[in-house]
PDB file of N, CA and C in Angstrom:
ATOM      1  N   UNK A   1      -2.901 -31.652 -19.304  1.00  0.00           N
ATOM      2  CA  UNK A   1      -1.850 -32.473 -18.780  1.00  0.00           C
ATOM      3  C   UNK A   1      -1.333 -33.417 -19.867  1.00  0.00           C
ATOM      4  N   UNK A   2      -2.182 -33.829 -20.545  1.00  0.00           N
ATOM      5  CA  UNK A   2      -1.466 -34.617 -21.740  1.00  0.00           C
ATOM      6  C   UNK A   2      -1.148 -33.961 -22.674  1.00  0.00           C
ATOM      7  N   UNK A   3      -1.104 -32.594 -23.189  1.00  0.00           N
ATOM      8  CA  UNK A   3      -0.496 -32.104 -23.680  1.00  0.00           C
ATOM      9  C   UNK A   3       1.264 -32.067 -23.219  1.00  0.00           C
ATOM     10  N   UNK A   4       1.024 -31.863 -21.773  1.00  0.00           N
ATOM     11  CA  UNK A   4       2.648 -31.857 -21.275  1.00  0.00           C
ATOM     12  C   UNK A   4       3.071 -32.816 -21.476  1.00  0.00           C
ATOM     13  N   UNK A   5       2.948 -34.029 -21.326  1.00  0.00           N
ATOM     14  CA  UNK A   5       3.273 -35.432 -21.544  1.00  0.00           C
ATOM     15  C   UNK A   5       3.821 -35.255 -22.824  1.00  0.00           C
ATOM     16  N   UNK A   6       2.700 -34.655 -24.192  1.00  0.00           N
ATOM     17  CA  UNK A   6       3.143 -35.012 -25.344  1.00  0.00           C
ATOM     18  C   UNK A   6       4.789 -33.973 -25.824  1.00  0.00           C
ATOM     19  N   UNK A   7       4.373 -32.924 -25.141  1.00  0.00           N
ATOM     20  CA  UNK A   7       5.614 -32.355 -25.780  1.00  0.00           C
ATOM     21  C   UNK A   7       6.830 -32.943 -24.530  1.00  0.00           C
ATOM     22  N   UNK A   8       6.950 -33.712 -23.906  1.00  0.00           N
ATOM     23  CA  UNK A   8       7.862 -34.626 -23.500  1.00  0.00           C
ATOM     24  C   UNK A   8       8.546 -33.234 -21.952  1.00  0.00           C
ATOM     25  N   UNK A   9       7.308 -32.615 -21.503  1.00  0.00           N
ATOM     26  CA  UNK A   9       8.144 -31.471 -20.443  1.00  0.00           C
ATOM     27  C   UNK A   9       7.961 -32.219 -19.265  1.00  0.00           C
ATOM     28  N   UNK A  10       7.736 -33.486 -19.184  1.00  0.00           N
ATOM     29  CA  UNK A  10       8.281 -34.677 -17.958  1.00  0.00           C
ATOM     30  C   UNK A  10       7.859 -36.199 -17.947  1.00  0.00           C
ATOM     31  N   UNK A  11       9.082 -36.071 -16.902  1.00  0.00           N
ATOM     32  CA  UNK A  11       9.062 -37.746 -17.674  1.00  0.00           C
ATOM     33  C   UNK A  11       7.907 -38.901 -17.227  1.00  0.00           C
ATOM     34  N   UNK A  12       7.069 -38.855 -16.103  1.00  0.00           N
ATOM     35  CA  UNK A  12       6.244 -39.278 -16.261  1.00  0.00           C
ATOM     36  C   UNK A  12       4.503 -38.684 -15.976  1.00  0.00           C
ATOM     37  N   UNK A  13       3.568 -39.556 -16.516  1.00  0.00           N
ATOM     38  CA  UNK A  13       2.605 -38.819 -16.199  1.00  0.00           C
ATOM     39  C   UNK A  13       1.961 -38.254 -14.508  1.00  0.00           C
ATOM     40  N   UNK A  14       2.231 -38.673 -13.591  1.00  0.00           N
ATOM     41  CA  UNK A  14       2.060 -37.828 -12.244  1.00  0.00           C
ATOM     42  C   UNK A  14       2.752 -36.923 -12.019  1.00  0.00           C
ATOM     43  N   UNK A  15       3.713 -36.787 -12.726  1.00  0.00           N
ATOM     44  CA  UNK A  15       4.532 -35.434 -12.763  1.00  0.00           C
ATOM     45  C   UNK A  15       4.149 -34.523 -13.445  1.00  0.00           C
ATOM     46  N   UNK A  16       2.514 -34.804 -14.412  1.00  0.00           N
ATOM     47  CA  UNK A  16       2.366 -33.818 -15.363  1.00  0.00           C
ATOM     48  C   UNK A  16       1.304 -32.709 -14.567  1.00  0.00           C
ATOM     49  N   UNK A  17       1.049 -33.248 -13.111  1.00  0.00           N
ATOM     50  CA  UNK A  17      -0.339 -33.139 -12.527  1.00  0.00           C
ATOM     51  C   UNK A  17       0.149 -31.892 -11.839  1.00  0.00           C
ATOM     52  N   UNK A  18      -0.818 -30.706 -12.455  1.00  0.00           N
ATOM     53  CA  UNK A  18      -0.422 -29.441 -11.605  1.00  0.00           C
ATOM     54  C   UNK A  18      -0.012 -29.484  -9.859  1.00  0.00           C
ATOM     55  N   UNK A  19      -0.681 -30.310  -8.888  1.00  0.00           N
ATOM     56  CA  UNK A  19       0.029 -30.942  -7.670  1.00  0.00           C
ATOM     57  C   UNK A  19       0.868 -31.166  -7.570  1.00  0.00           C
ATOM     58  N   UNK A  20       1.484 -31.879  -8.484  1.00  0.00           N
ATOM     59  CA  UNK A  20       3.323 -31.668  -8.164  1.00  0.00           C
ATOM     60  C   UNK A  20       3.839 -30.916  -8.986  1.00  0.00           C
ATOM     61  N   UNK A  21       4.035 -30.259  -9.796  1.00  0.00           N
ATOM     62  CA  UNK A  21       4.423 -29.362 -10.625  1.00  0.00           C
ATOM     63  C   UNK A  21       4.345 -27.659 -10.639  1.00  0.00           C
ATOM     64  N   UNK A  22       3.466 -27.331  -9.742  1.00  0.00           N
ATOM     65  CA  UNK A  22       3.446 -25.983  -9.378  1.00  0.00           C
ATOM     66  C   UNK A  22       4.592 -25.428  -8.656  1.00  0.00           C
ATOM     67  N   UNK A  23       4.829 -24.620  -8.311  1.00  0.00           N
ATOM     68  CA  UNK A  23       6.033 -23.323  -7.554  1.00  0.00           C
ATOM     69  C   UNK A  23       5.699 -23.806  -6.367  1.00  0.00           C
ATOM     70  N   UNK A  24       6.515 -24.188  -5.878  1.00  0.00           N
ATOM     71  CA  UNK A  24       6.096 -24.493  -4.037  1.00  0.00           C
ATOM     72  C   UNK A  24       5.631 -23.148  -3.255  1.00  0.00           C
ATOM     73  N   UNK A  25       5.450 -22.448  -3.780  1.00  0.00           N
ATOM     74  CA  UNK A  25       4.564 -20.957  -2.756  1.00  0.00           C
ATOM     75  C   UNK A  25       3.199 -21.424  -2.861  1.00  0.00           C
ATOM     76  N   UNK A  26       2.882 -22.112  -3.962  1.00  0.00           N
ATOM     77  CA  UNK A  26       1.509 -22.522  -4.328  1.00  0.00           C
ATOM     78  C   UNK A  26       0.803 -23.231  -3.019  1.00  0.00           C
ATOM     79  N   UNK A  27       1.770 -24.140  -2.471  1.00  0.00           N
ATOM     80  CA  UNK A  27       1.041 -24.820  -1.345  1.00  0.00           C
ATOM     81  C   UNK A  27       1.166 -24.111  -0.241  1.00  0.00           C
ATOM     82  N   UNK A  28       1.043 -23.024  -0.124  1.00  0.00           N
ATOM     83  CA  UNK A  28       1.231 -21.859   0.893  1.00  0.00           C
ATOM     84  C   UNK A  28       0.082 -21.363   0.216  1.00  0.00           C
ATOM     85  N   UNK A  29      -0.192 -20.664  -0.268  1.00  0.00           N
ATOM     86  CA  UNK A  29      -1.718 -20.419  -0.812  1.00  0.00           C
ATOM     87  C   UNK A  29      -2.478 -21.262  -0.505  1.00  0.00           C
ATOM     88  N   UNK A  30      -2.760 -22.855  -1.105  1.00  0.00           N
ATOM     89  CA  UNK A  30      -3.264 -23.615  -0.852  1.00  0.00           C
ATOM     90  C   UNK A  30      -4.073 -23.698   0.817  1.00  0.00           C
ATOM     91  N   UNK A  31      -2.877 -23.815   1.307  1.00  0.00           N
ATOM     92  CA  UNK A  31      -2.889 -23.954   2.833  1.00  0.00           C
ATOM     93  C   UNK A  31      -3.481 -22.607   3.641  1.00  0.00           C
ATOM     94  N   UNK A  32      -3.096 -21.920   3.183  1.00  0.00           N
ATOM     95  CA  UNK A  32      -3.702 -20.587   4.266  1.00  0.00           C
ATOM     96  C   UNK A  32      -5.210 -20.100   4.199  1.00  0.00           C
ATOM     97  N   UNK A  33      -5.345 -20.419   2.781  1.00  0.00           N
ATOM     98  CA  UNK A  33      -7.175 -20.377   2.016  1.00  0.00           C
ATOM     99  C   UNK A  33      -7.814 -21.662   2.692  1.00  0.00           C
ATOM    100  N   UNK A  34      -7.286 -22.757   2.584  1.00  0.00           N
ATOM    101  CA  UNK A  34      -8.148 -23.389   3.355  1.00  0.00           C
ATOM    102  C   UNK A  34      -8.512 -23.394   4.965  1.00  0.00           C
ATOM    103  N   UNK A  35      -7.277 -23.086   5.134  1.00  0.00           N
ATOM    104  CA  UNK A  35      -7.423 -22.713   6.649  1.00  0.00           C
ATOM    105  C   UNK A  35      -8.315 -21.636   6.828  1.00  0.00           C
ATOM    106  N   UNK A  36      -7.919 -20.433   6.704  1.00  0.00           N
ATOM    107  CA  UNK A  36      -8.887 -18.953   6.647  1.00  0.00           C
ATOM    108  C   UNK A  36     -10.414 -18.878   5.697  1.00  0.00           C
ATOM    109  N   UNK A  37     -10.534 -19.473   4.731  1.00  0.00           N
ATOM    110  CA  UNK A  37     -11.918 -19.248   3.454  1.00  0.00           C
ATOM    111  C   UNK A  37     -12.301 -20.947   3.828  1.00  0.00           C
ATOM    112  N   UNK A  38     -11.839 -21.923   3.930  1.00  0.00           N
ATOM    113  CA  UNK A  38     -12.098 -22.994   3.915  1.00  0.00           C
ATOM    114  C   UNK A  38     -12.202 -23.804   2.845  1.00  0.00           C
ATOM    115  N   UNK A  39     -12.009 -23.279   1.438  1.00  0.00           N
ATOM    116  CA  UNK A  39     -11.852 -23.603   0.542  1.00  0.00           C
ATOM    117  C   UNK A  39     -10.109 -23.782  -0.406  1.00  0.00           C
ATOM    118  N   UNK A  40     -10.124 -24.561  -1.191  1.00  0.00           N
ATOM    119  CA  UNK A  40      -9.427 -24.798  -1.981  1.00  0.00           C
ATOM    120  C   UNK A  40      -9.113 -23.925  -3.145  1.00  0.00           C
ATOM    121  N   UNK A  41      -8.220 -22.463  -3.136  1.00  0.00           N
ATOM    122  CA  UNK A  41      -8.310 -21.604  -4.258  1.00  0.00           C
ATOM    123  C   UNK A  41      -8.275 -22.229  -5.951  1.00  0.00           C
ATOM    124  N   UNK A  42      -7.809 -23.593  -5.979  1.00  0.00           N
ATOM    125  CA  UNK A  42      -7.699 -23.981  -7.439  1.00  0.00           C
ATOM    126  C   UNK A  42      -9.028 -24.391  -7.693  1.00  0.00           C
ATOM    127  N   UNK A  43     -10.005 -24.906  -6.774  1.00  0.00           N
ATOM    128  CA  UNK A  43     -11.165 -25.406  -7.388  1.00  0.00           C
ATOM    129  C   UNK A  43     -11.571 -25.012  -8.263  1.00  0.00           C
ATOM    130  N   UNK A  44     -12.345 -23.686  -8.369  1.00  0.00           N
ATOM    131  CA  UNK A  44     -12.540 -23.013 -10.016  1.00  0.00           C
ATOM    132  C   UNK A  44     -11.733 -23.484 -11.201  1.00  0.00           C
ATOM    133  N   UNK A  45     -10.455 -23.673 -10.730  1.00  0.00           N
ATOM    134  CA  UNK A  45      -9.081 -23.872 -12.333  1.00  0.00           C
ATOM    135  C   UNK A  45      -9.966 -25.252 -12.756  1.00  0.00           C
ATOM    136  N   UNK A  46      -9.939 -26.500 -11.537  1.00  0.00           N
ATOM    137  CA  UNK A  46      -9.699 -27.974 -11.914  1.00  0.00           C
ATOM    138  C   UNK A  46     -11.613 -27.970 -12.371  1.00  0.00           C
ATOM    139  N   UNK A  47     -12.576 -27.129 -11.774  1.00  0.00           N
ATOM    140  CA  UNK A  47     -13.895 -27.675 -12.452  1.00  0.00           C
ATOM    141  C   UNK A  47     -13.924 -27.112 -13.981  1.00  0.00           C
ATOM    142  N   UNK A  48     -13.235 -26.013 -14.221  1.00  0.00           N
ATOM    143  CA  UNK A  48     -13.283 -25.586 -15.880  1.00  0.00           C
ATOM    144  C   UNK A  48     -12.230 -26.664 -16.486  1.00  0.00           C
ATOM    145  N   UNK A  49     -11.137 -26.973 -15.999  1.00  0.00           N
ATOM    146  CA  UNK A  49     -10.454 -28.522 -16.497  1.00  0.00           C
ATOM    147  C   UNK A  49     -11.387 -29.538 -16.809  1.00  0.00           C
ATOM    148  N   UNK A  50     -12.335 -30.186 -16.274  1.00  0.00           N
ATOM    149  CA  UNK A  50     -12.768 -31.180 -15.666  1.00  0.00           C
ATOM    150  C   UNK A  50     -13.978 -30.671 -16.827  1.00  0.00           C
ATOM    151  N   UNK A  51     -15.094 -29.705 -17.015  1.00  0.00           N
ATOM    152  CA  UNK A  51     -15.430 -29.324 -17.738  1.00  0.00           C
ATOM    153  C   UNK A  51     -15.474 -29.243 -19.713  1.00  0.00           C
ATOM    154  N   UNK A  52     -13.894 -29.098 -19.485  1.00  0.00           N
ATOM    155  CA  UNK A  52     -13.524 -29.013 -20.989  1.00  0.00           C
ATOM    156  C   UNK A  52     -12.889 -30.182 -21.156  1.00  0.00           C
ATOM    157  N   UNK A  53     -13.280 -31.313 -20.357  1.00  0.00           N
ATOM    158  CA  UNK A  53     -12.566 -32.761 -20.755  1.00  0.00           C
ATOM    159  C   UNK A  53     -11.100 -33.206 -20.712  1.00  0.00           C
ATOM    160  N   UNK A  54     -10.340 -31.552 -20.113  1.00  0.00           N
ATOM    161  CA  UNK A  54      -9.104 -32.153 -19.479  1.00  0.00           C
ATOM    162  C   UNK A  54      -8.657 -32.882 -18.260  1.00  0.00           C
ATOM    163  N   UNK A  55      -9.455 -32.972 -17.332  1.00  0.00           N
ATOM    164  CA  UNK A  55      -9.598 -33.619 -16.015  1.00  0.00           C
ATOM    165  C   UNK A  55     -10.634 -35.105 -16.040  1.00  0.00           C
ATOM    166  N   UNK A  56     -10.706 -35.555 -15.423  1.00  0.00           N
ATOM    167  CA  UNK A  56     -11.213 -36.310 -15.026  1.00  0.00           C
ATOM    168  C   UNK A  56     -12.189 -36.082 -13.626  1.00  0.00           C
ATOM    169  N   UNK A  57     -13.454 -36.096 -13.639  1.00  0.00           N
ATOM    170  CA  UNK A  57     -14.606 -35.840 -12.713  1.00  0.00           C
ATOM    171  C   UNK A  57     -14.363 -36.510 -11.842  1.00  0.00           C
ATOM    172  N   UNK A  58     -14.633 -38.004 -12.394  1.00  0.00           N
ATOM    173  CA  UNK A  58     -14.668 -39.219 -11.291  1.00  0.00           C
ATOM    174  C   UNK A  58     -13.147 -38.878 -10.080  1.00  0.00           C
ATOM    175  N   UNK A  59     -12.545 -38.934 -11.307  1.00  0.00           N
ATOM    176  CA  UNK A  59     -10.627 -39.316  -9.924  1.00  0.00           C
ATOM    177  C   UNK A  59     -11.060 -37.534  -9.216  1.00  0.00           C
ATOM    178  N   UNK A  60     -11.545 -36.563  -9.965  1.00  0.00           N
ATOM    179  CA  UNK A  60     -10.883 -35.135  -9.011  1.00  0.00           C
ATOM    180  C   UNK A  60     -12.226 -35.043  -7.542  1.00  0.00           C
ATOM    181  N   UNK A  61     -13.435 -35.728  -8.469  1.00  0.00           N
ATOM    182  CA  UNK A  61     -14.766 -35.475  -7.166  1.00  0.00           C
ATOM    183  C   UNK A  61     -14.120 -36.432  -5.864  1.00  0.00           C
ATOM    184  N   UNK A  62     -13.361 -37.616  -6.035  1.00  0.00           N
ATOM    185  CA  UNK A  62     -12.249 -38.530  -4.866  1.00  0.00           C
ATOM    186  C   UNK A  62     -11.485 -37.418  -4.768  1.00  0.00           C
ATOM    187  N   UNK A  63     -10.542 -37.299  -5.444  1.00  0.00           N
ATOM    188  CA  UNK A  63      -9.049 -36.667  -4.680  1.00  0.00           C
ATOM    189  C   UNK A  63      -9.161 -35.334  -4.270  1.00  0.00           C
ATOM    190  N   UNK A  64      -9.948 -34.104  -4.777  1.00  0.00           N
ATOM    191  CA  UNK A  64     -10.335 -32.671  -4.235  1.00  0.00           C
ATOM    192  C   UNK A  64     -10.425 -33.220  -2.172  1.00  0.00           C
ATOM    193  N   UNK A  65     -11.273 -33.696  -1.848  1.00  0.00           N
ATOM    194  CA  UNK A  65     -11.187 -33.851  -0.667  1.00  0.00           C
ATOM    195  C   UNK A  65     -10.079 -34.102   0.141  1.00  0.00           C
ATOM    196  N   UNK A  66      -9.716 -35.614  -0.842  1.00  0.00           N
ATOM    197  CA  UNK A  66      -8.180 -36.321   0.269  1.00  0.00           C
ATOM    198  C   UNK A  66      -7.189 -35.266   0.044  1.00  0.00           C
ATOM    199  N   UNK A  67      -6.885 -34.359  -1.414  1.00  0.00           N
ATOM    200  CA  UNK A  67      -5.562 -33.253  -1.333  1.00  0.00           C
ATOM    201  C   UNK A  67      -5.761 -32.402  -0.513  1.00  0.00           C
ATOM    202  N   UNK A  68      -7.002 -31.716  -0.121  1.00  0.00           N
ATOM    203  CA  UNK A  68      -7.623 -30.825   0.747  1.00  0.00           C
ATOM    204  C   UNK A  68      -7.127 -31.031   2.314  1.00  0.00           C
ATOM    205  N   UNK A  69      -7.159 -32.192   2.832  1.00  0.00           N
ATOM    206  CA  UNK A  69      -6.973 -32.932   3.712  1.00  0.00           C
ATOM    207  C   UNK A  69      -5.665 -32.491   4.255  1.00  0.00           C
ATOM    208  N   UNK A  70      -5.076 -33.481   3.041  1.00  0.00           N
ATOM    209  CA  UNK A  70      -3.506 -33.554   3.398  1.00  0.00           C
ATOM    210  C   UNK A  70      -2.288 -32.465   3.198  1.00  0.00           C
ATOM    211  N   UNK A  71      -3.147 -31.529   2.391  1.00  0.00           N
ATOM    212  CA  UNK A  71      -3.112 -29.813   2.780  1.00  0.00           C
ATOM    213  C   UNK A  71      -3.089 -29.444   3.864  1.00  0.00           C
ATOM    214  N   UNK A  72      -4.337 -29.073   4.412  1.00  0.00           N
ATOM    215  CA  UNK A  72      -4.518 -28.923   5.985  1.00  0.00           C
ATOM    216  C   UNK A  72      -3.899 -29.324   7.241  1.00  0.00           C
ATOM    217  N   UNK A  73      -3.547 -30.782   6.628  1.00  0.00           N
ATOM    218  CA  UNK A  73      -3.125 -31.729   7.637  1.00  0.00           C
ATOM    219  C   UNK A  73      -1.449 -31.743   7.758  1.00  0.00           C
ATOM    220  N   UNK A  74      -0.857 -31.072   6.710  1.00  0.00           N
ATOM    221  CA  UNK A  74       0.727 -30.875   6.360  1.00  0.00           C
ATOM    222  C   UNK A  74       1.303 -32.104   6.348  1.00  0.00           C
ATOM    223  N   UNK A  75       0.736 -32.941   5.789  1.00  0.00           N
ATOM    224  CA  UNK A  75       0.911 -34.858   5.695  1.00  0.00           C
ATOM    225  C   UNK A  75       0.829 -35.405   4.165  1.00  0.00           C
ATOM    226  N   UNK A  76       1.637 -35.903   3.959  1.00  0.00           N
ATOM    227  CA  UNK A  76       1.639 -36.913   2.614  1.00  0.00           C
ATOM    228  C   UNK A  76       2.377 -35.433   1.576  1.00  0.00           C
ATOM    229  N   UNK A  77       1.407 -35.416   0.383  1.00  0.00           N
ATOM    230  CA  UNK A  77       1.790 -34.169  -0.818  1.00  0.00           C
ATOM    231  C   UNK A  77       1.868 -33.279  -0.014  1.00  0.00           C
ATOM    232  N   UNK A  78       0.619 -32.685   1.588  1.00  0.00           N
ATOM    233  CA  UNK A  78       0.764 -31.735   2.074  1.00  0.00           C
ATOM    234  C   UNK A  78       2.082 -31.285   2.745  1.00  0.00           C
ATOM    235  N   UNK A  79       3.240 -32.162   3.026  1.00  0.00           N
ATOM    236  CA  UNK A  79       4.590 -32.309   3.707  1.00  0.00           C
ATOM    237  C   UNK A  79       4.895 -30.360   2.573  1.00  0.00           C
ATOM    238  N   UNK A  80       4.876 -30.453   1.532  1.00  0.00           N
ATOM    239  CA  UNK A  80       5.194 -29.447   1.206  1.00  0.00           C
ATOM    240  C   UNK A  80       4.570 -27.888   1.781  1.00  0.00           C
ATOM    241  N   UNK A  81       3.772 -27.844   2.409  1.00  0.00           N
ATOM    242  CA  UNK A  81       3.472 -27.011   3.147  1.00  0.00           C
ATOM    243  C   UNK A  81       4.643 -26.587   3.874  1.00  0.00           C
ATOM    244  N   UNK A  82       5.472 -27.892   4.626  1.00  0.00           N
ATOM    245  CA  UNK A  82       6.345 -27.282   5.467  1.00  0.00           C
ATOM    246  C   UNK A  82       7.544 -27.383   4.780  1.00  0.00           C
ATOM    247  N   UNK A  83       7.792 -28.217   3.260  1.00  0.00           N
ATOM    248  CA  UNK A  83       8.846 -27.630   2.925  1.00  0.00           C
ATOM    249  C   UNK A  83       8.898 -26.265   2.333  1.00  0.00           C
ATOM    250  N   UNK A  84       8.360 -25.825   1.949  1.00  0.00           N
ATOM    251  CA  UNK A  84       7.947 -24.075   1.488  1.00  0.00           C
ATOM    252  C   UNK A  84       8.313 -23.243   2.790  1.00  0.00           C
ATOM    253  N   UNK A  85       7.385 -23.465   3.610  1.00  0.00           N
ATOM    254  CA  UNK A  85       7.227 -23.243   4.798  1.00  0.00           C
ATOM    255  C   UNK A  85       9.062 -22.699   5.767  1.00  0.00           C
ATOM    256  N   UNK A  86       9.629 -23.781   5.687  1.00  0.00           N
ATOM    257  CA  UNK A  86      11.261 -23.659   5.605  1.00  0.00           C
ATOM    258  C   UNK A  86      12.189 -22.995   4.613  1.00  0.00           C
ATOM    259  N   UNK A  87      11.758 -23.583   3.520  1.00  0.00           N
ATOM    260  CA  UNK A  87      12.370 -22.638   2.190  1.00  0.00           C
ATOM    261  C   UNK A  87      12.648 -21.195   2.505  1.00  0.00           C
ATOM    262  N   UNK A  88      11.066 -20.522   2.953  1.00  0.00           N
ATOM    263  CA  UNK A  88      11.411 -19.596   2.991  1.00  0.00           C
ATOM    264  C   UNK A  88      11.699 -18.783   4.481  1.00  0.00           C
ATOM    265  N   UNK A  89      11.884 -19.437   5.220  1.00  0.00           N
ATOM    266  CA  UNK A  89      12.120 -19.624   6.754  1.00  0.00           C
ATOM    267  C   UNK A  89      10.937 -18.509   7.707  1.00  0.00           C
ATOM    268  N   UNK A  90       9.641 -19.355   7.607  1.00  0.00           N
ATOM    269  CA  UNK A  90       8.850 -19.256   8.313  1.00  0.00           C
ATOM    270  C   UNK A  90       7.902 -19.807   8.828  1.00  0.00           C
ATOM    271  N   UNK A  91       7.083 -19.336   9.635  1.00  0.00           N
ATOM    272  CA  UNK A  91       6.381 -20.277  10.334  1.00  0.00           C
ATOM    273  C   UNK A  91       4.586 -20.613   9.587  1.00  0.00           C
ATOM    274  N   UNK A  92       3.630 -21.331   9.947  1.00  0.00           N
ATOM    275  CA  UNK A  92       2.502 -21.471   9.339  1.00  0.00           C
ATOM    276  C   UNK A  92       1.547 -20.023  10.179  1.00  0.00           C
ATOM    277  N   UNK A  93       2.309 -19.456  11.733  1.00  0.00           N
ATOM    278  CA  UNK A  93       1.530 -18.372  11.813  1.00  0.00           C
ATOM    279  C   UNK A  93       1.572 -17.200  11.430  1.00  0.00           C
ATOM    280  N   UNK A  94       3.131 -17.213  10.474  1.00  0.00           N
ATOM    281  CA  UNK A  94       3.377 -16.203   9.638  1.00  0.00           C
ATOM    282  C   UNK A  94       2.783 -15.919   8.325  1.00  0.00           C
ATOM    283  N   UNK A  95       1.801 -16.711   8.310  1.00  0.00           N
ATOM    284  CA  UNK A  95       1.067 -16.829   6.825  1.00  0.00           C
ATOM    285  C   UNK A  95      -0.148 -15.892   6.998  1.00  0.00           C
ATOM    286  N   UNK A  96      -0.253 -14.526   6.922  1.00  0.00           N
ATOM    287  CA  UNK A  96      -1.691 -14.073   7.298  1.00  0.00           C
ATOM    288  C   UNK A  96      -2.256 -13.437   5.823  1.00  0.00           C
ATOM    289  N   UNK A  97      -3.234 -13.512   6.470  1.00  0.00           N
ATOM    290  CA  UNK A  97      -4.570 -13.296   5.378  1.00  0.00           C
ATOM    291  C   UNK A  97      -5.201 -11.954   6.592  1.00  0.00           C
ATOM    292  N   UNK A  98      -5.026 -10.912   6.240  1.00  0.00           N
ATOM    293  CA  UNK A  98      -5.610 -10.055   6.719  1.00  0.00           C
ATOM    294  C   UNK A  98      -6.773  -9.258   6.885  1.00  0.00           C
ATOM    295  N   UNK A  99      -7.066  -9.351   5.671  1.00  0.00           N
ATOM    296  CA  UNK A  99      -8.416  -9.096   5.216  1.00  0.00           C
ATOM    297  C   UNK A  99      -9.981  -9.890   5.193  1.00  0.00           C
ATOM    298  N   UNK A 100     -11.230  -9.643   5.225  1.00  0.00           N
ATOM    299  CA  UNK A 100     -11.973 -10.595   5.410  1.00  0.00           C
ATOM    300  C   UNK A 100     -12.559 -10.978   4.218  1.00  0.00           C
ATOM    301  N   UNK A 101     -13.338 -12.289   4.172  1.00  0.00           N
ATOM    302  CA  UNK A 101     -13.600 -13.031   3.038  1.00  0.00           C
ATOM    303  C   UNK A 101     -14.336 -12.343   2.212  1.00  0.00           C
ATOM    304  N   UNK A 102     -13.291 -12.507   1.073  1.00  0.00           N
ATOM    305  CA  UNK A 102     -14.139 -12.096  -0.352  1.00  0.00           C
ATOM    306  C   UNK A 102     -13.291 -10.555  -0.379  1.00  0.00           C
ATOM    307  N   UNK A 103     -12.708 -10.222   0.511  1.00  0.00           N
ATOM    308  CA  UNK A 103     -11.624  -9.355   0.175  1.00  0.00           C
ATOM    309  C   UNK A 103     -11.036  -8.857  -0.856  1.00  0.00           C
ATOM    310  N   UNK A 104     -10.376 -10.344  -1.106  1.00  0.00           N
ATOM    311  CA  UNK A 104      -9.545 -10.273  -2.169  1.00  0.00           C
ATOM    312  C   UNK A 104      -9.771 -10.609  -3.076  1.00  0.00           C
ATOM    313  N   UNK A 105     -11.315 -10.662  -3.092  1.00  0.00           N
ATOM    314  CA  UNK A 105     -11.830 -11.327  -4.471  1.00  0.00           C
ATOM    315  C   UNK A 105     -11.825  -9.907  -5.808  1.00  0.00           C
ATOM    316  N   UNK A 106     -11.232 -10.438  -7.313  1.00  0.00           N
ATOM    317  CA  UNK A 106     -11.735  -9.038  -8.034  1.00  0.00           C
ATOM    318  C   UNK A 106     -12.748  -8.724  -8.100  1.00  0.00           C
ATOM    319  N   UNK A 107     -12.880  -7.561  -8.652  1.00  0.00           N
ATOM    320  CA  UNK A 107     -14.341  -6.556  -8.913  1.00  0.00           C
ATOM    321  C   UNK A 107     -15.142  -6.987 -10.249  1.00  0.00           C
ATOM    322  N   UNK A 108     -16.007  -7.973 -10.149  1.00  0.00           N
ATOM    323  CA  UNK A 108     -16.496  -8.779 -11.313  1.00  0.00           C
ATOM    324  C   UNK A 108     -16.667  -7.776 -11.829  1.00  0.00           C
ATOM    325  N   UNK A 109     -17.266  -6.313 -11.537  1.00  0.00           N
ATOM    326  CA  UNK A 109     -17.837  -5.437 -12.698  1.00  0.00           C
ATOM    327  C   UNK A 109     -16.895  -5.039 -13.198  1.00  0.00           C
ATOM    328  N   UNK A 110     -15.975  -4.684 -12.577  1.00  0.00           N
ATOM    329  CA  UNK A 110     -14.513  -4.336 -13.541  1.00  0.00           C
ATOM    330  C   UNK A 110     -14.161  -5.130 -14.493  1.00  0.00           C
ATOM    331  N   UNK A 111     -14.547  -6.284 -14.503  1.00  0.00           N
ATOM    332  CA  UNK A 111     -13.877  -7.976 -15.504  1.00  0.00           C
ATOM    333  C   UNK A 111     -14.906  -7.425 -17.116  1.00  0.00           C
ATOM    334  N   UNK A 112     -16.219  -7.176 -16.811  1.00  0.00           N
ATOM    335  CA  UNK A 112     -17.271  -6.941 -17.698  1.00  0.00           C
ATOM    336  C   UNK A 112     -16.782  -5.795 -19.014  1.00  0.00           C
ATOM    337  N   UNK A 113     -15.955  -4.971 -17.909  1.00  0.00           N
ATOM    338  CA  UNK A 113     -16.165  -3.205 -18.932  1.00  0.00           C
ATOM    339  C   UNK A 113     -15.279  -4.177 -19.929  1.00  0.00           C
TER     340      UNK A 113
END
C-alpha cells in the first residue's frame, strides 16, 4: 500500500487500502463466502501482507472482524454489497455458490507438479 501512495496512484492513504480500491464484484465475493464458507476469501492475501511487513497485525487482527461484519451486515463499507448488488441488477439471492465447501478450492497437487 505504500508503494501506491509512493507512485502517487491516489490521493490519499485510505484510498490506498485494497477495501476501497478493489472492482466492486469483489464485495460480492466477499459477501457470498462469508455467508456460504463463513469465511473471508482475502484472509490468506492480508496474513501473507501482514507477514511480509506490508500490513499491519495489530489494526488487521481489529478490523478483519468489524469488515467481516459490515460485509455480512450490508452496513457502513459493506453498503457496497448492495451497490454492486444494483450495478449489476440483482438480488443477494441471486448470488449462488453451488457447489459444496472446498469445491472450489484448487488441486494443491496440481500447484506442486
Amino acid at each position: 500500500m505504500q508503494d501506491v501512495m509512493k507512485m502517487g496512484l491516489v490521493r490519499r492513504k485510505k484510498n490506498a487500502s485494497p477495501i476501497h480500491s478493489n472492482y466492486p464484484i469483489q464485495w460480492l465475493l466477499m459477501y457470498s463466502d462469508l455467508l456460504k464458507f463463513g469465511y473471508n476469501p482475502y484472509a490468506p492475501e492480508f496474513c501473507s501482507l501482514i507477514r511480509e511487513g506490508k500490513a499491519n497485525q495489530k489494526y488487521w487482527r481489529l478490523m478483519f472482524p468489524v469488515v467481516d461484519f459490515m460485509i455480512r451486515n450490508r452496513s457502513l463499507l459493506g453498503k457496497n454489497v448492495s451497490r454492486s448488488l444494483d450495478w449489476l441488477d440483482m438480488t443477494a439471492e441471486e448470488l449462488l455458490i453451488t457447489q459444496p465447501r472446498g469445491a472450489y478450492d484448487p488441486d494443491v497437487g496440481a500447484l506442486g507438479s
